[in-house]
PDB file of N, CA and C in Angstrom:
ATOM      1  N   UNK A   1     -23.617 -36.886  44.412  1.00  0.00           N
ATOM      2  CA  UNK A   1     -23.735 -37.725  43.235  1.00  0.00           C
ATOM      3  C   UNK A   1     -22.752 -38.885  43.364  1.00  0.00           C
ATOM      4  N   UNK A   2     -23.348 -40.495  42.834  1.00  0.00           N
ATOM      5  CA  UNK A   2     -22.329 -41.883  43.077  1.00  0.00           C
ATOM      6  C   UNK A   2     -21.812 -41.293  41.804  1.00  0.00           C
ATOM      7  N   UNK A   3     -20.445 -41.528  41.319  1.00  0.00           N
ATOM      8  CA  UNK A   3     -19.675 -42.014  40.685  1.00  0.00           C
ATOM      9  C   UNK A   3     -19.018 -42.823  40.218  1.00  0.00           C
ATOM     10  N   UNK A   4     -19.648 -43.742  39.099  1.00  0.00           N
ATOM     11  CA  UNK A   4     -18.821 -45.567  39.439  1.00  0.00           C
ATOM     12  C   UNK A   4     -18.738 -45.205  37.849  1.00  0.00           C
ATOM     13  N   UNK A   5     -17.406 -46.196  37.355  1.00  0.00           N
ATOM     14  CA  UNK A   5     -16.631 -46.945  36.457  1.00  0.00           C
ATOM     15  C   UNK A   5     -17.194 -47.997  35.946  1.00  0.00           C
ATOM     16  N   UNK A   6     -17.608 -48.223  34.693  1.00  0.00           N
ATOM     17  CA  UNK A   6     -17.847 -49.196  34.597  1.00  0.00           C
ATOM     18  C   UNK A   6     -17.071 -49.345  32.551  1.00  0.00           C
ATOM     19  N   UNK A   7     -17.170 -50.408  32.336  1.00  0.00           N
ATOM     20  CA  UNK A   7     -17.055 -51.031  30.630  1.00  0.00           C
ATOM     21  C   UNK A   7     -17.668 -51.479  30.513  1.00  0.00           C
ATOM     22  N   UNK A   8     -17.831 -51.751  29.032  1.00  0.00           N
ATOM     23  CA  UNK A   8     -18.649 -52.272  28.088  1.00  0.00           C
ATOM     24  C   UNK A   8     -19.717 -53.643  28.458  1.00  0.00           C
ATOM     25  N   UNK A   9     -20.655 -54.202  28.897  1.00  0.00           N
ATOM     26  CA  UNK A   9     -20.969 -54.732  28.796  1.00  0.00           C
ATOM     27  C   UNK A   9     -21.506 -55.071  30.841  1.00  0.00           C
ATOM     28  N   UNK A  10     -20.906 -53.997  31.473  1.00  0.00           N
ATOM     29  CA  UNK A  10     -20.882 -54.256  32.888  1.00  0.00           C
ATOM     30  C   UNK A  10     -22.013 -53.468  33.268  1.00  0.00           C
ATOM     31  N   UNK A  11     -23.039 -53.769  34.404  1.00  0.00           N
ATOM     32  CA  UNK A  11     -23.796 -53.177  35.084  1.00  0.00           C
ATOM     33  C   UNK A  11     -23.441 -52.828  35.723  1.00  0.00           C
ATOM     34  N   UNK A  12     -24.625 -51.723  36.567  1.00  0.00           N
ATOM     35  CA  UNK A  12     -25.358 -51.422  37.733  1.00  0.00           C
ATOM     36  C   UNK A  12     -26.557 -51.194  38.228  1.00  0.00           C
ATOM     37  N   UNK A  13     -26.996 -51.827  39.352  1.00  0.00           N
ATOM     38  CA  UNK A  13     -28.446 -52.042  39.991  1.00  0.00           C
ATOM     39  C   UNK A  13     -28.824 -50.700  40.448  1.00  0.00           C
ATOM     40  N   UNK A  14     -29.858 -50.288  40.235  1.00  0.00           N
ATOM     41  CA  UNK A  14     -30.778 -49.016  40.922  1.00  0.00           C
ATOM     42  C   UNK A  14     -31.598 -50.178  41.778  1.00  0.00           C
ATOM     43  N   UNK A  15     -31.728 -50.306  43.191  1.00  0.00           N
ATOM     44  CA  UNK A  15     -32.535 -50.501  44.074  1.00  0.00           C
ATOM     45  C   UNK A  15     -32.252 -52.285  43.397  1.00  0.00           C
ATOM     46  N   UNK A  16     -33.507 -52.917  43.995  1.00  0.00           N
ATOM     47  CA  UNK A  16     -33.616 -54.106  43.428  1.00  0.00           C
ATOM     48  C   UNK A  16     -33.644 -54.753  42.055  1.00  0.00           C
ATOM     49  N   UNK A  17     -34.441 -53.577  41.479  1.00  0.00           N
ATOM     50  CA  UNK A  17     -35.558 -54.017  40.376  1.00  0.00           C
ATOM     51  C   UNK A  17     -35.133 -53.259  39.005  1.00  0.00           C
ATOM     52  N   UNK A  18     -33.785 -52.369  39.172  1.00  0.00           N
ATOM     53  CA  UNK A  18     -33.294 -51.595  37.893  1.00  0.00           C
ATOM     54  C   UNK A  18     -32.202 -52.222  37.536  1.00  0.00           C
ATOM     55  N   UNK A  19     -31.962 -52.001  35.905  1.00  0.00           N
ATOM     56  CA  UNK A  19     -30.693 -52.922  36.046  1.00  0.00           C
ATOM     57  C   UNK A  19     -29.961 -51.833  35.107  1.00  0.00           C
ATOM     58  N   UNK A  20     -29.063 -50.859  34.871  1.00  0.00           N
ATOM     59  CA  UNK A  20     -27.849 -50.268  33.600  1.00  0.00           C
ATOM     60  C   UNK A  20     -27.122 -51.010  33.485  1.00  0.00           C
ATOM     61  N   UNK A  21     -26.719 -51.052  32.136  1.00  0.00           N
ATOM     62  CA  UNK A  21     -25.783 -52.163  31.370  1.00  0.00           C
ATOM     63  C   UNK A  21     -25.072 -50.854  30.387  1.00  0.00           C
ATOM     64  N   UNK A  22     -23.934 -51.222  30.419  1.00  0.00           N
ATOM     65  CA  UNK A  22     -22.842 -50.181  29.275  1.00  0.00           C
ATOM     66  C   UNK A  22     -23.177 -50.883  28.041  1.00  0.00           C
ATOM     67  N   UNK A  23     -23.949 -50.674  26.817  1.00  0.00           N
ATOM     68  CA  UNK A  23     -24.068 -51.400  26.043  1.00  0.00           C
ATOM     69  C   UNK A  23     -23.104 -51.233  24.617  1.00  0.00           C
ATOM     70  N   UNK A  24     -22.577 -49.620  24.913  1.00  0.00           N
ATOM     71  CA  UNK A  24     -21.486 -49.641  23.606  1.00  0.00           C
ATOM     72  C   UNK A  24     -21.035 -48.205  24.419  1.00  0.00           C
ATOM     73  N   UNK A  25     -19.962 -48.027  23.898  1.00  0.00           N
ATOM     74  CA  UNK A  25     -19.100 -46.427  23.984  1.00  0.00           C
ATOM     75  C   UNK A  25     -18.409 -46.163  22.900  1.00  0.00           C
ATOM     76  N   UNK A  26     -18.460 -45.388  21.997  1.00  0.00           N
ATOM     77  CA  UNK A  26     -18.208 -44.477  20.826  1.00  0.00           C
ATOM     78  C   UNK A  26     -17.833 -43.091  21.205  1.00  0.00           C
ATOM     79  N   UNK A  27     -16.477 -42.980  21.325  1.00  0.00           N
ATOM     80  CA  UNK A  27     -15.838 -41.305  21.232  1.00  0.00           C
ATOM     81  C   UNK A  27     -16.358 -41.319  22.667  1.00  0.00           C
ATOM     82  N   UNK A  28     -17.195 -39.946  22.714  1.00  0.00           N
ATOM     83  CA  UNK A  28     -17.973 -39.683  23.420  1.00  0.00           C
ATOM     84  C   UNK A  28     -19.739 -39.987  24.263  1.00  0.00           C
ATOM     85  N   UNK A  29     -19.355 -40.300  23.403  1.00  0.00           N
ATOM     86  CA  UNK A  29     -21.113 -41.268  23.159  1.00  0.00           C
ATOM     87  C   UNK A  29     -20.742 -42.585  24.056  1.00  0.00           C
ATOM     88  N   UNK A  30     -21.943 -42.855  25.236  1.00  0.00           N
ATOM     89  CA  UNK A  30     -22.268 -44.261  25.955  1.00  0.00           C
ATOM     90  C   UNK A  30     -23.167 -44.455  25.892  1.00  0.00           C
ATOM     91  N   UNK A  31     -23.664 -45.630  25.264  1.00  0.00           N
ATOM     92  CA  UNK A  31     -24.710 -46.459  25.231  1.00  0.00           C
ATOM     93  C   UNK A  31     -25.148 -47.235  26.254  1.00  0.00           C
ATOM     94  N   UNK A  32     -26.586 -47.032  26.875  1.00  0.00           N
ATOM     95  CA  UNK A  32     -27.184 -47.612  27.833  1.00  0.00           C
ATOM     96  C   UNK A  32     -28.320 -48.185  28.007  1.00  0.00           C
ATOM     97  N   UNK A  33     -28.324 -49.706  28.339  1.00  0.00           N
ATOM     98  CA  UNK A  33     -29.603 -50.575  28.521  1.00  0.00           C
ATOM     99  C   UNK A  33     -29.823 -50.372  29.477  1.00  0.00           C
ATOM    100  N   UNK A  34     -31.278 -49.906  29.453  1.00  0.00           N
ATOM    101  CA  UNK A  34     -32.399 -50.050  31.251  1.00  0.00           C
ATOM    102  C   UNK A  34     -33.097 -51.145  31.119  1.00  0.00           C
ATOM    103  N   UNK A  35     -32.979 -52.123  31.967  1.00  0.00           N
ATOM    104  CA  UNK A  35     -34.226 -53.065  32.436  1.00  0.00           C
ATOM    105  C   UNK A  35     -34.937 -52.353  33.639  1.00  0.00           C
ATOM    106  N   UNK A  36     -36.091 -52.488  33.822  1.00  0.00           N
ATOM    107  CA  UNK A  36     -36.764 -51.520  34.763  1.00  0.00           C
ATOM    108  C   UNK A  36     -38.500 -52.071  34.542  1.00  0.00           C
ATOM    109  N   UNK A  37     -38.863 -52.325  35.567  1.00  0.00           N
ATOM    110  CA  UNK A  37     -40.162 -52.531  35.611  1.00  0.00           C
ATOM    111  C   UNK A  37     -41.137 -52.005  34.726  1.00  0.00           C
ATOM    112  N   UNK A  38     -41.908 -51.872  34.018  1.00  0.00           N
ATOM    113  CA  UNK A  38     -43.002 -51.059  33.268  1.00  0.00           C
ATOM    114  C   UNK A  38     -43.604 -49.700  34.063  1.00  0.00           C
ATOM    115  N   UNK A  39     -43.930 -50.244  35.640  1.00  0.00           N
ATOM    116  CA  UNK A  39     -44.771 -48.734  35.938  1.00  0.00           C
ATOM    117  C   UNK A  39     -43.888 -48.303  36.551  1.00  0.00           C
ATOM    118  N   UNK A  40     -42.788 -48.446  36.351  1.00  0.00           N
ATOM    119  CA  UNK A  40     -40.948 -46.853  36.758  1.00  0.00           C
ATOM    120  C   UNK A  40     -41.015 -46.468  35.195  1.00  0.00           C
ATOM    121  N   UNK A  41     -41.326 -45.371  34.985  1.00  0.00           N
ATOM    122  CA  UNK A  41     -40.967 -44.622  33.764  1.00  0.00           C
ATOM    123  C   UNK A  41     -39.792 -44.268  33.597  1.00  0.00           C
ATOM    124  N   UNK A  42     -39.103 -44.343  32.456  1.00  0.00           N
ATOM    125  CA  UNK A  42     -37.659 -43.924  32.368  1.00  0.00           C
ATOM    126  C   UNK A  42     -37.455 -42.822  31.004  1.00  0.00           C
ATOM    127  N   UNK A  43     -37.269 -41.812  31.317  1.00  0.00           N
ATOM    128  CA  UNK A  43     -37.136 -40.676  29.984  1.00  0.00           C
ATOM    129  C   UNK A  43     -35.965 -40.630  29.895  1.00  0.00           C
ATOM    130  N   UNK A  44     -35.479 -39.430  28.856  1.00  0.00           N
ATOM    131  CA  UNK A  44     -34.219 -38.999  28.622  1.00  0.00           C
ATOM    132  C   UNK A  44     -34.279 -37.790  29.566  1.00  0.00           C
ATOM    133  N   UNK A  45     -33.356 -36.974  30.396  1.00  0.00           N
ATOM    134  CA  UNK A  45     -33.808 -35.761  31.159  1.00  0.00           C
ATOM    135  C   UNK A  45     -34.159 -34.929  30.760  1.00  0.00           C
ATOM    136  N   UNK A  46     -34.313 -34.063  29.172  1.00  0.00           N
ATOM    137  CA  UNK A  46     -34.506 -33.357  28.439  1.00  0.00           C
ATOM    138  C   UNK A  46     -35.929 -33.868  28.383  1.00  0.00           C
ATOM    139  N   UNK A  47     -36.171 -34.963  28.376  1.00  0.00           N
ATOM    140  CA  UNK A  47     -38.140 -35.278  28.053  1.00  0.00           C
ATOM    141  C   UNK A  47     -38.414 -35.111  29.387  1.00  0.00           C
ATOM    142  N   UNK A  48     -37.979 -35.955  30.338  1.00  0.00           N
ATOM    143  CA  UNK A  48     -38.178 -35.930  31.665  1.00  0.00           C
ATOM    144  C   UNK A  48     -38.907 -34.178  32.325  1.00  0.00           C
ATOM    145  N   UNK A  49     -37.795 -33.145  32.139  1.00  0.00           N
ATOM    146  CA  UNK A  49     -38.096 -31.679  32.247  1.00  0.00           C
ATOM    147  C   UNK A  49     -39.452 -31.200  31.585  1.00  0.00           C
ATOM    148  N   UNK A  50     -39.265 -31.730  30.523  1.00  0.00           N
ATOM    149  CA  UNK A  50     -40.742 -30.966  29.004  1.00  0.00           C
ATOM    150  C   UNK A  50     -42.156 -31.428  30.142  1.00  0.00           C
ATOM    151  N   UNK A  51     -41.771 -32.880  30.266  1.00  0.00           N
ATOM    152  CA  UNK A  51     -43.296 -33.618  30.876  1.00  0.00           C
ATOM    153  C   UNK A  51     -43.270 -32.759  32.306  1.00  0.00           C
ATOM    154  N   UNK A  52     -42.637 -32.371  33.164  1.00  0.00           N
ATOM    155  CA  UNK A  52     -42.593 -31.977  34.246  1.00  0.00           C
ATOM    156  C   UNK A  52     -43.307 -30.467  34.307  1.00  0.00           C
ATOM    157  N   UNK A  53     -42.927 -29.579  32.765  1.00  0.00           N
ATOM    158  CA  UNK A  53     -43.258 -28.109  32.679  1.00  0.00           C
ATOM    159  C   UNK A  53     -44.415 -28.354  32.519  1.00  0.00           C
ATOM    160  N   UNK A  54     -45.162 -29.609  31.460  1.00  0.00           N
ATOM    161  CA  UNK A  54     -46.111 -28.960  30.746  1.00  0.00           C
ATOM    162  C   UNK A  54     -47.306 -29.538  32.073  1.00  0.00           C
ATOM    163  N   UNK A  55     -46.695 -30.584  32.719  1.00  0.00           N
ATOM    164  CA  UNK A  55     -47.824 -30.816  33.925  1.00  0.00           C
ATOM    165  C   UNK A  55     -47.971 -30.014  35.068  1.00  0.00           C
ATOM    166  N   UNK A  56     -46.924 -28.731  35.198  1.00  0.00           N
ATOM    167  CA  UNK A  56     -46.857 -27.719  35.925  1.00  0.00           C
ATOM    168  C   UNK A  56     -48.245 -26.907  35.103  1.00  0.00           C
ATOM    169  N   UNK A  57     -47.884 -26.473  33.925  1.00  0.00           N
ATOM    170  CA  UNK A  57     -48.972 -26.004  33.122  1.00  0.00           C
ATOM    171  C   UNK A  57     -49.993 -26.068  33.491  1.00  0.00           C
ATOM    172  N   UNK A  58     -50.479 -27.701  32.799  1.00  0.00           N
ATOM    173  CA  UNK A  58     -52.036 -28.054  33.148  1.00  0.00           C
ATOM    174  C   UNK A  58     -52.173 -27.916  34.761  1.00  0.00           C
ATOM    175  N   UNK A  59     -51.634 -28.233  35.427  1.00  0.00           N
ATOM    176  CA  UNK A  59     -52.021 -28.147  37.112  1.00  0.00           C
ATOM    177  C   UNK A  59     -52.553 -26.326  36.719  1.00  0.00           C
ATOM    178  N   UNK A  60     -52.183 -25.529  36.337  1.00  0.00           N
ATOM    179  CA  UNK A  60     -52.416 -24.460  36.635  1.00  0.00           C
ATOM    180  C   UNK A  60     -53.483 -23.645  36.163  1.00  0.00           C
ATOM    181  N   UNK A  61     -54.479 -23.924  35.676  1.00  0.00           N
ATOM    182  CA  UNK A  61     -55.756 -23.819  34.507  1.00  0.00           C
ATOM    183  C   UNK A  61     -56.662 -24.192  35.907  1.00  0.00           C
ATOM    184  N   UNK A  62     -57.469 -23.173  35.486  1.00  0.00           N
ATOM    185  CA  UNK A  62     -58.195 -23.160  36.603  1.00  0.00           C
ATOM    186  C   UNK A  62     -59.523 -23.168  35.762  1.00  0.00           C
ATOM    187  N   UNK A  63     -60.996 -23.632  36.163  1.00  0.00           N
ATOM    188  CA  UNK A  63     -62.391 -24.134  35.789  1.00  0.00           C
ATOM    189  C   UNK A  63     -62.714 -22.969  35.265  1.00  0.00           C
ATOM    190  N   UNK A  64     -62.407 -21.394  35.645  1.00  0.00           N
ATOM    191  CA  UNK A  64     -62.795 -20.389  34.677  1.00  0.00           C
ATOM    192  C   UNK A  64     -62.088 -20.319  32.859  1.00  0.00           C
ATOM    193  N   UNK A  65     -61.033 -21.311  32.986  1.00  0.00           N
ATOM    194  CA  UNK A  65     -59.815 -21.181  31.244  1.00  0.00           C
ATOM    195  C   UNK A  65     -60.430 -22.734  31.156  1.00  0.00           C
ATOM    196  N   UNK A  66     -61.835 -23.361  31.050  1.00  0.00           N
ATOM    197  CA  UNK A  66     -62.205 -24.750  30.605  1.00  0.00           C
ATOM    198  C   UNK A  66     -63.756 -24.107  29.958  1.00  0.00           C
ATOM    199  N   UNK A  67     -63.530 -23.849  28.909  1.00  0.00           N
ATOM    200  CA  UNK A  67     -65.257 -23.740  28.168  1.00  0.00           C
ATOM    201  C   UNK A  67     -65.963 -24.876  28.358  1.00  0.00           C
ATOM    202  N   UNK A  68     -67.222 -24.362  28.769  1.00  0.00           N
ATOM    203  CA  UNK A  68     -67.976 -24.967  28.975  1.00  0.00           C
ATOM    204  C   UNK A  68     -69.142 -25.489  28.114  1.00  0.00           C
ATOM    205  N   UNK A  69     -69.343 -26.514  28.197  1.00  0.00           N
ATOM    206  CA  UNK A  69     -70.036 -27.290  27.225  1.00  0.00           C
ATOM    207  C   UNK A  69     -71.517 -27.257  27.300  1.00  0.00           C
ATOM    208  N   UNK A  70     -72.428 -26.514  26.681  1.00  0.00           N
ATOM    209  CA  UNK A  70     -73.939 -26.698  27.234  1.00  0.00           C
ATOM    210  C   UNK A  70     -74.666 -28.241  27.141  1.00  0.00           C
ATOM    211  N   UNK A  71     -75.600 -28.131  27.720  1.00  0.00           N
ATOM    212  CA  UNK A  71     -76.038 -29.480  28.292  1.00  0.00           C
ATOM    213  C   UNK A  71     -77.082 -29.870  26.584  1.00  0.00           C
ATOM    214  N   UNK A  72     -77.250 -29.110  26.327  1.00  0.00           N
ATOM    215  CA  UNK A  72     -78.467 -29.208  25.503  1.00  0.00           C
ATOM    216  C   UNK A  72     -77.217 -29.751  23.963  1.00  0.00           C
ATOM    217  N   UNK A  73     -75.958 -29.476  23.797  1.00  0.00           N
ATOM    218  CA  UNK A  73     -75.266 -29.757  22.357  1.00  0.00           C
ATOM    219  C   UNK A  73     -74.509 -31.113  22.888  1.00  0.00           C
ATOM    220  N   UNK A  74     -74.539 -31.522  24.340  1.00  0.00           N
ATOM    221  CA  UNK A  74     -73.961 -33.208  24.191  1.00  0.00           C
ATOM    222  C   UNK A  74     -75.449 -33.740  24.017  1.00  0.00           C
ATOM    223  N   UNK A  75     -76.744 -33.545  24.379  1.00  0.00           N
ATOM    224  CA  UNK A  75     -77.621 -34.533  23.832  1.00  0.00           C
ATOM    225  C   UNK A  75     -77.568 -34.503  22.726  1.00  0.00           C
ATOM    226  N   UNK A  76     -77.322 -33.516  22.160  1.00  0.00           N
ATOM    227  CA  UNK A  76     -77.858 -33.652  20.141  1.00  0.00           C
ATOM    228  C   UNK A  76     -76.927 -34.140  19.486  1.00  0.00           C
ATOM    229  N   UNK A  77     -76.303 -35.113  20.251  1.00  0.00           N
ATOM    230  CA  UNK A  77     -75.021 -35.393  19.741  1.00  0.00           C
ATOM    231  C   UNK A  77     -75.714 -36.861  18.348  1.00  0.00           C
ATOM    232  N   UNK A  78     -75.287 -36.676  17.296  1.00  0.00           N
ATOM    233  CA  UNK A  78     -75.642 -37.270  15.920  1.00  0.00           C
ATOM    234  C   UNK A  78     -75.878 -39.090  16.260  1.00  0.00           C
ATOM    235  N   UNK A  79     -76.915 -39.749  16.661  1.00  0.00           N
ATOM    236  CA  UNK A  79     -77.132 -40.780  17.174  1.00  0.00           C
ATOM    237  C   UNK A  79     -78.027 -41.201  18.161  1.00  0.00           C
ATOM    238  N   UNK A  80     -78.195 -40.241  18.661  1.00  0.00           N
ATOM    239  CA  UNK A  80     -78.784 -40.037  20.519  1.00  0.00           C
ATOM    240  C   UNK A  80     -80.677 -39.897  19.999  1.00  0.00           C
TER     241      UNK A  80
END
């Protein structure tokens, strides 16, 4: 793991295209701006983990745990 120092108002670059900024520190509490491209997702690690379990989950459902839909109740669908 890097370990860097920084204050209030000072960055650091992830790769080219990330930018952390110290945006406040309270007690214990640090406040942090991400600039970061749109398609790099950035969670908190606590969300980061949840999204990781529950897509472990769905990966694991197999075509027998997916009811199946008969062919004959999507035509009669109210319009058709």
């Amino acid at each position: 793991m890097l370990v860097l120092s920084r204050q209030r108002d000072e960055s650091i670059m992830v790769g080219d295209n990330v930018q952390i900024t110290i945006v406040d520190i309270r007690g214990d509490k640090v406040r942090l701006g991400i600039i970061a491209p749109a398609e790099i997702p950035v969670h908190r690690k606590e969300v980061y983990d949840a999204i990781q379990r529950e897509n472990r989950k769905a990966a694991e459902v197999s075509t027998e745990d997916v009811p199946v839909v008969p062919t004959t109740a999507r035509n009669n669908r109210k319009g058709r």
